[in-house]
N, C-alpha and C. Protein backbone atom coordinates (compact mmCIF):
# COMPACT_ATOMS: atom_id res chain seq x y z
N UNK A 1 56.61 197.05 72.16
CA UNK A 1 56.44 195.84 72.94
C UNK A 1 57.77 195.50 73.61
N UNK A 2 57.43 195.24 74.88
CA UNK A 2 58.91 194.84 75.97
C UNK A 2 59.36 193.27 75.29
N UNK A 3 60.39 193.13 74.93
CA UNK A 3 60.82 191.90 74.88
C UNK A 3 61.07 190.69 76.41
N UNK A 4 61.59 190.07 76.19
CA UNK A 4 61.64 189.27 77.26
C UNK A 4 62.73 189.27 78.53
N UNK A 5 63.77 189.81 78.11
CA UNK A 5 64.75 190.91 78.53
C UNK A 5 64.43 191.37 79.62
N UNK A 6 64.03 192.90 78.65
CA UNK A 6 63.49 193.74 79.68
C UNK A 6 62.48 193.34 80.71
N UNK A 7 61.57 192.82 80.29
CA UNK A 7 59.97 191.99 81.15
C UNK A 7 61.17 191.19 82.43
N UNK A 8 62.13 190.64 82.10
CA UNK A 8 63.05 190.16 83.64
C UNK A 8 63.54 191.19 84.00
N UNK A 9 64.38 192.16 83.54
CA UNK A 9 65.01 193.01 84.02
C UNK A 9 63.80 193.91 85.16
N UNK A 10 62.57 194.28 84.74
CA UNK A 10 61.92 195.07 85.12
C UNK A 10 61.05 194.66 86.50
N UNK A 11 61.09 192.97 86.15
CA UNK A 11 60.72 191.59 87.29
C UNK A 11 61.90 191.79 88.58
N UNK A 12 62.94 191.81 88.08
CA UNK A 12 63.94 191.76 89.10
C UNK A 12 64.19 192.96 89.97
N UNK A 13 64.20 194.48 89.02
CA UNK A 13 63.66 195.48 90.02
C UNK A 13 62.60 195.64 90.76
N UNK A 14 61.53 195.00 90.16
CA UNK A 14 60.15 194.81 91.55
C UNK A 14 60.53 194.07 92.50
N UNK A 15 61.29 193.56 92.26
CA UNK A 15 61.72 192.33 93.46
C UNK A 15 62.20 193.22 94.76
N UNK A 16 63.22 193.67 94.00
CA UNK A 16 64.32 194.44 94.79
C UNK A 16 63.22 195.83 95.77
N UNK A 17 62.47 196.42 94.66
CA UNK A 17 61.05 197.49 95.57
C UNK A 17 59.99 196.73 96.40
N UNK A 18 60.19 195.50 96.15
CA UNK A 18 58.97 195.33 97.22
C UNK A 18 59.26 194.64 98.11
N UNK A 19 60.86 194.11 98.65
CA UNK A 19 61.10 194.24 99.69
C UNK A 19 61.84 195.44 100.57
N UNK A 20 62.41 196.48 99.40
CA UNK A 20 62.09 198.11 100.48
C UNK A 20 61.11 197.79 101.10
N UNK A 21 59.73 197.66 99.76
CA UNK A 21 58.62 198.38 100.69
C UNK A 21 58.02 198.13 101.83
N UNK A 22 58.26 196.37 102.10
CA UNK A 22 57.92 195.84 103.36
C UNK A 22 58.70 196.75 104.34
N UNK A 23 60.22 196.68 104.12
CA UNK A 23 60.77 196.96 105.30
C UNK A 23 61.40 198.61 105.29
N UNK A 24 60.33 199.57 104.72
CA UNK A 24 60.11 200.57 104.68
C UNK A 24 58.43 200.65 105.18
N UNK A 25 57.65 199.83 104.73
CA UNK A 25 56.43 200.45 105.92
C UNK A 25 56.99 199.62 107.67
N UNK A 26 57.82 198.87 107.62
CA UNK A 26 58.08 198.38 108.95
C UNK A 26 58.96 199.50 109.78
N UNK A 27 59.80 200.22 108.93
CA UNK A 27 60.56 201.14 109.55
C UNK A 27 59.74 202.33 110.74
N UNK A 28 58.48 202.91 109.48
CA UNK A 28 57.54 203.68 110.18
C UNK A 28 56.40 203.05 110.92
N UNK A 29 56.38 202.02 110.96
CA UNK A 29 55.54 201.64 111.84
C UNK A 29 55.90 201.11 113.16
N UNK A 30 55.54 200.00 113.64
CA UNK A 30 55.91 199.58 115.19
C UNK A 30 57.14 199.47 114.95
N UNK A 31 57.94 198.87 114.80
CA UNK A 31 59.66 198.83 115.28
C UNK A 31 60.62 199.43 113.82
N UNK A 32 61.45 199.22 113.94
CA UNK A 32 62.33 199.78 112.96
C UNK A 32 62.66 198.62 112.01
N UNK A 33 62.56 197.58 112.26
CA UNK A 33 63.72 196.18 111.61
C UNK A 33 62.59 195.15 111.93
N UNK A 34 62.56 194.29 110.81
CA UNK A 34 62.14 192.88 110.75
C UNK A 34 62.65 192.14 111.21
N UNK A 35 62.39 190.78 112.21
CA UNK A 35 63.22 190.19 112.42
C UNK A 35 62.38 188.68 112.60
N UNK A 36 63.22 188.03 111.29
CA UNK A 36 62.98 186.75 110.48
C UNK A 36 64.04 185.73 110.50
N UNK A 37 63.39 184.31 110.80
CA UNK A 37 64.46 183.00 110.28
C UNK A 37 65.90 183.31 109.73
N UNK A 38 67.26 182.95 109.82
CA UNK A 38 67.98 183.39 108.99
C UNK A 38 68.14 182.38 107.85
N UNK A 39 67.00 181.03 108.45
CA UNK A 39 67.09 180.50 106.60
C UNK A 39 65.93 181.22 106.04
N UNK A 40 65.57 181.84 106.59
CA UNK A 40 63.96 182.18 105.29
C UNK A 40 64.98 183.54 104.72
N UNK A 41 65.98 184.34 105.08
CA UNK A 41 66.62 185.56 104.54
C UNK A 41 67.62 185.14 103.96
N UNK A 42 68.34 184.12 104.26
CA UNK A 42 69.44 183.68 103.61
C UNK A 42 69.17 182.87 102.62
N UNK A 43 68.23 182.23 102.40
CA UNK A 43 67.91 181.05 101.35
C UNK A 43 68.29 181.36 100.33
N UNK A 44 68.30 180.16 99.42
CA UNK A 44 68.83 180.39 98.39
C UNK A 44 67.75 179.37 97.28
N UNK A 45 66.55 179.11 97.68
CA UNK A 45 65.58 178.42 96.91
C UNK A 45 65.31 179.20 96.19
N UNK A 46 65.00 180.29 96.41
CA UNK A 46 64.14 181.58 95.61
C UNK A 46 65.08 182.27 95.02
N UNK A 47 66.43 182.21 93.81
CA UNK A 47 67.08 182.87 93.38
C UNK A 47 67.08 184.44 93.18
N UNK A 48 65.88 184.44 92.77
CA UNK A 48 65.90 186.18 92.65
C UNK A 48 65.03 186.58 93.29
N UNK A 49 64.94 186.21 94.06
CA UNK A 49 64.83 186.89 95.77
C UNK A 49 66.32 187.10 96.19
N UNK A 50 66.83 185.67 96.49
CA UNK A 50 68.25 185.79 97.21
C UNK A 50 69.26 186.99 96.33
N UNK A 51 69.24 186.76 95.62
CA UNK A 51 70.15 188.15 94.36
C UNK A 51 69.50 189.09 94.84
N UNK A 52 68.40 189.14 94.85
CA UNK A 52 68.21 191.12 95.33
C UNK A 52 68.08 191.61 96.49
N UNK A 53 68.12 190.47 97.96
CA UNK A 53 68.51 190.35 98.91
C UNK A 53 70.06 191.05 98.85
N UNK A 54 70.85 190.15 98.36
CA UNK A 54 72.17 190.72 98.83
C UNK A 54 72.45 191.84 97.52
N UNK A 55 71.81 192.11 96.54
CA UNK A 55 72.12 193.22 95.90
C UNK A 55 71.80 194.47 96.90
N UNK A 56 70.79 194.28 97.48
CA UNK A 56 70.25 195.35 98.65
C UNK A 56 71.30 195.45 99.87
N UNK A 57 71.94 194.28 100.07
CA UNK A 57 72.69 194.21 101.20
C UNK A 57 74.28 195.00 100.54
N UNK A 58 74.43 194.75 99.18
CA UNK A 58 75.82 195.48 99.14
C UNK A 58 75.52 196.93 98.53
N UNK A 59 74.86 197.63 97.91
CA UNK A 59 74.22 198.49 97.81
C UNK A 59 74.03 199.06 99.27
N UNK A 60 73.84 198.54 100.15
CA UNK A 60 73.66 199.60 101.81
C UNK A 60 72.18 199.82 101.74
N UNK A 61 71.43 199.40 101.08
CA UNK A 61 70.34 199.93 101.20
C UNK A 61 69.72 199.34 102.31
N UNK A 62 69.99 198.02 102.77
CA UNK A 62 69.50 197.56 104.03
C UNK A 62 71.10 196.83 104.57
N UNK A 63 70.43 197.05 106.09
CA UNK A 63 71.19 195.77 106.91
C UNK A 63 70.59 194.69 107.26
N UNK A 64 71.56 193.48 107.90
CA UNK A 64 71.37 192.11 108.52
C UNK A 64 72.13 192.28 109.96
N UNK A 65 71.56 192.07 110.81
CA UNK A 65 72.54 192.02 111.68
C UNK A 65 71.80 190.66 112.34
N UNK A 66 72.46 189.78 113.05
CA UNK A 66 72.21 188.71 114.21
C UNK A 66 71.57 188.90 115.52
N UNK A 67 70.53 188.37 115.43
CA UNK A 67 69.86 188.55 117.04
C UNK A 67 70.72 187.94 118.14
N UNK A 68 70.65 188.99 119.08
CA UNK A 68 71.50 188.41 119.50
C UNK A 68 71.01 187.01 121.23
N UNK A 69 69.45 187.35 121.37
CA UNK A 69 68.86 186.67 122.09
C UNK A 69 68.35 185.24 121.50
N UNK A 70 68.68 185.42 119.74
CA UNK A 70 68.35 184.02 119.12
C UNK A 70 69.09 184.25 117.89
N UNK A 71 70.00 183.07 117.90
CA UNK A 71 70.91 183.26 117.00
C UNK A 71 70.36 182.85 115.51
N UNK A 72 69.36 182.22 115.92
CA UNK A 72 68.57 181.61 114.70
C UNK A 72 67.91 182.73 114.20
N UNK A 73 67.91 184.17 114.26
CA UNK A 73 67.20 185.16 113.80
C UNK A 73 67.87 186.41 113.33
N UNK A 74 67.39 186.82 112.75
CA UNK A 74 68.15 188.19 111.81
C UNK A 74 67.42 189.04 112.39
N UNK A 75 67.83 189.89 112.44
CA UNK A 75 67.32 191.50 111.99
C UNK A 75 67.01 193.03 111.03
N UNK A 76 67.03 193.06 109.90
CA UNK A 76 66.66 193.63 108.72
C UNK A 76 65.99 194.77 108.89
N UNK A 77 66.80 195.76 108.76
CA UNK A 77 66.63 196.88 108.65
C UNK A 77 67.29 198.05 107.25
N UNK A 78 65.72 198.96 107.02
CA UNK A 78 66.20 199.45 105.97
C UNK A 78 67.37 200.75 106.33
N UNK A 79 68.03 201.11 105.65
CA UNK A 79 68.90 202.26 105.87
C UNK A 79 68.67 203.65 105.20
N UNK A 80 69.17 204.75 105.64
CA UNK A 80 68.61 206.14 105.19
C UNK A 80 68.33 205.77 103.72
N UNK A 81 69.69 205.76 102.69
CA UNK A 81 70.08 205.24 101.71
C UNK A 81 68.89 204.53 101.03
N UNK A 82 68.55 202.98 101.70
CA UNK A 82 67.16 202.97 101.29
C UNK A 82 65.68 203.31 100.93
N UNK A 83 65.96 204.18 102.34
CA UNK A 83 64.47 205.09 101.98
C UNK A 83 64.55 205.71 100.98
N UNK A 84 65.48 206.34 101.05
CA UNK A 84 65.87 207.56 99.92
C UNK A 84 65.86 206.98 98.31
N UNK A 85 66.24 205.75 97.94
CA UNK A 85 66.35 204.99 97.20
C UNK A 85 64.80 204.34 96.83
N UNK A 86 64.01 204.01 97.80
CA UNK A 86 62.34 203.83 97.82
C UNK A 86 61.77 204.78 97.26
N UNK A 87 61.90 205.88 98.08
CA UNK A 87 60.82 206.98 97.96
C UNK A 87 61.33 207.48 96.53
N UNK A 88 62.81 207.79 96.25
CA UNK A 88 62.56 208.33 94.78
C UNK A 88 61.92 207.17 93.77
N UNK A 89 61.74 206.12 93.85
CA UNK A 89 61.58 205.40 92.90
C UNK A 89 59.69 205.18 93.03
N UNK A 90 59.40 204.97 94.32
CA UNK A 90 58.01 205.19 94.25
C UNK A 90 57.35 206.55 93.73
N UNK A 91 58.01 207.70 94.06
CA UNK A 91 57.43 209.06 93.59
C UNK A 91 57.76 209.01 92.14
N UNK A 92 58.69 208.41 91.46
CA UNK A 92 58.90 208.53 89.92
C UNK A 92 57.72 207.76 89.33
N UNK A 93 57.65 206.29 90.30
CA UNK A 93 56.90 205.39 89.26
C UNK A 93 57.70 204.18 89.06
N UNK A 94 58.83 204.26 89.33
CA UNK A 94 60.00 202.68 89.06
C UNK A 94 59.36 202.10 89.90
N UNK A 95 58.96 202.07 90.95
CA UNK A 95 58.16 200.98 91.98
C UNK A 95 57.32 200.28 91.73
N UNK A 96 56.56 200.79 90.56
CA UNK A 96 55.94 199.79 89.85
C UNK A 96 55.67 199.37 89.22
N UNK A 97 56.80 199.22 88.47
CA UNK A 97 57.31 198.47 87.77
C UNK A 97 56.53 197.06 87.32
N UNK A 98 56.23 196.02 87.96
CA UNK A 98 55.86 195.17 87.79
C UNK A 98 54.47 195.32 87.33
N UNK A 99 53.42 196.49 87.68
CA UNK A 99 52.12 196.38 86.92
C UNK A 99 52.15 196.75 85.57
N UNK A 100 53.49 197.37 85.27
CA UNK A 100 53.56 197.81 83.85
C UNK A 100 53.84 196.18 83.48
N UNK A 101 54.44 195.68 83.63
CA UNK A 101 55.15 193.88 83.32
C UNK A 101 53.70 192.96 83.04
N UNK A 102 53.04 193.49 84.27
CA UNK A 102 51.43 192.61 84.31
C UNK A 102 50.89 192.78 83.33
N UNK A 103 50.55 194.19 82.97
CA UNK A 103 49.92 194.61 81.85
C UNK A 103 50.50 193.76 80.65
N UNK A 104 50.88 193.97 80.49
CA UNK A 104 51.94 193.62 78.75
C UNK A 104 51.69 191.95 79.12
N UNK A 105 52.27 190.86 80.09
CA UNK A 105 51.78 189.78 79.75
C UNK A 105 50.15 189.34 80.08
N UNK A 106 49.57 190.50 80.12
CA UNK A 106 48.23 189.76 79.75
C UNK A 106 47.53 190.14 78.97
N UNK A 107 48.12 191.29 78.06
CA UNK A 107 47.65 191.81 77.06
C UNK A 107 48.16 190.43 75.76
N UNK A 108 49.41 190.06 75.95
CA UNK A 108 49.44 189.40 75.29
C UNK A 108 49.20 187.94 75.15
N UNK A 109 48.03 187.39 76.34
CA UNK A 109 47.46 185.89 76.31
C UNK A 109 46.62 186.22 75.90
């Protein structure tokens, strides 16, 4: 049985994979980069969001850069690094992480 620990630790890496994964299916699809509010990317309401935001940002796994037609907007894009960092973790299974997490707290209500 995962203690409570790990069950965050394993919460906080889903965090961190499932915004690759957005902006890894955005890469291959219509444009390369998201481009969102820079308070909805910068915020800091959602703590561990914002932590694995910039854990991703110093890690290289993604960029931010400034729009430059609206300053009020970012641009977010994943980097090789990222993919590479996605795809091994989705082909292992670390990606999902969090249904293993699901499982276990509802096995145990």
């Amino acid at each position: 049985m995962l203690d409570e620990l790990e069950i965050a630790i394993k919460e906080r890496i889903q965090e961190r994979y499932d915004i690759l994964a957005e902006l890894y299916s955005i890469w291959f699809s219509a444009s390369e980069s998201a481009v969102v509010p820079k308070s909805a990317f910068y915020q800091t309401e959602h703590i561990e969001k914002h932590r694995a935001i910039t854990y991703l940002l110093d890690r290289k796994y993604i960029v931010a850069d400034s729009v430059e037609i609206d300053v009020d907007m970012v641009a977010i894009t994943i980097t090789p690094d990222g993919i590479d960092f996605y795809e091994q973790g989705y082909l292992s299974g670390k990606a999902k992480g969090f249904q293993v997490v699901s499982d276990i707290k509802n096995m145990e209500q």
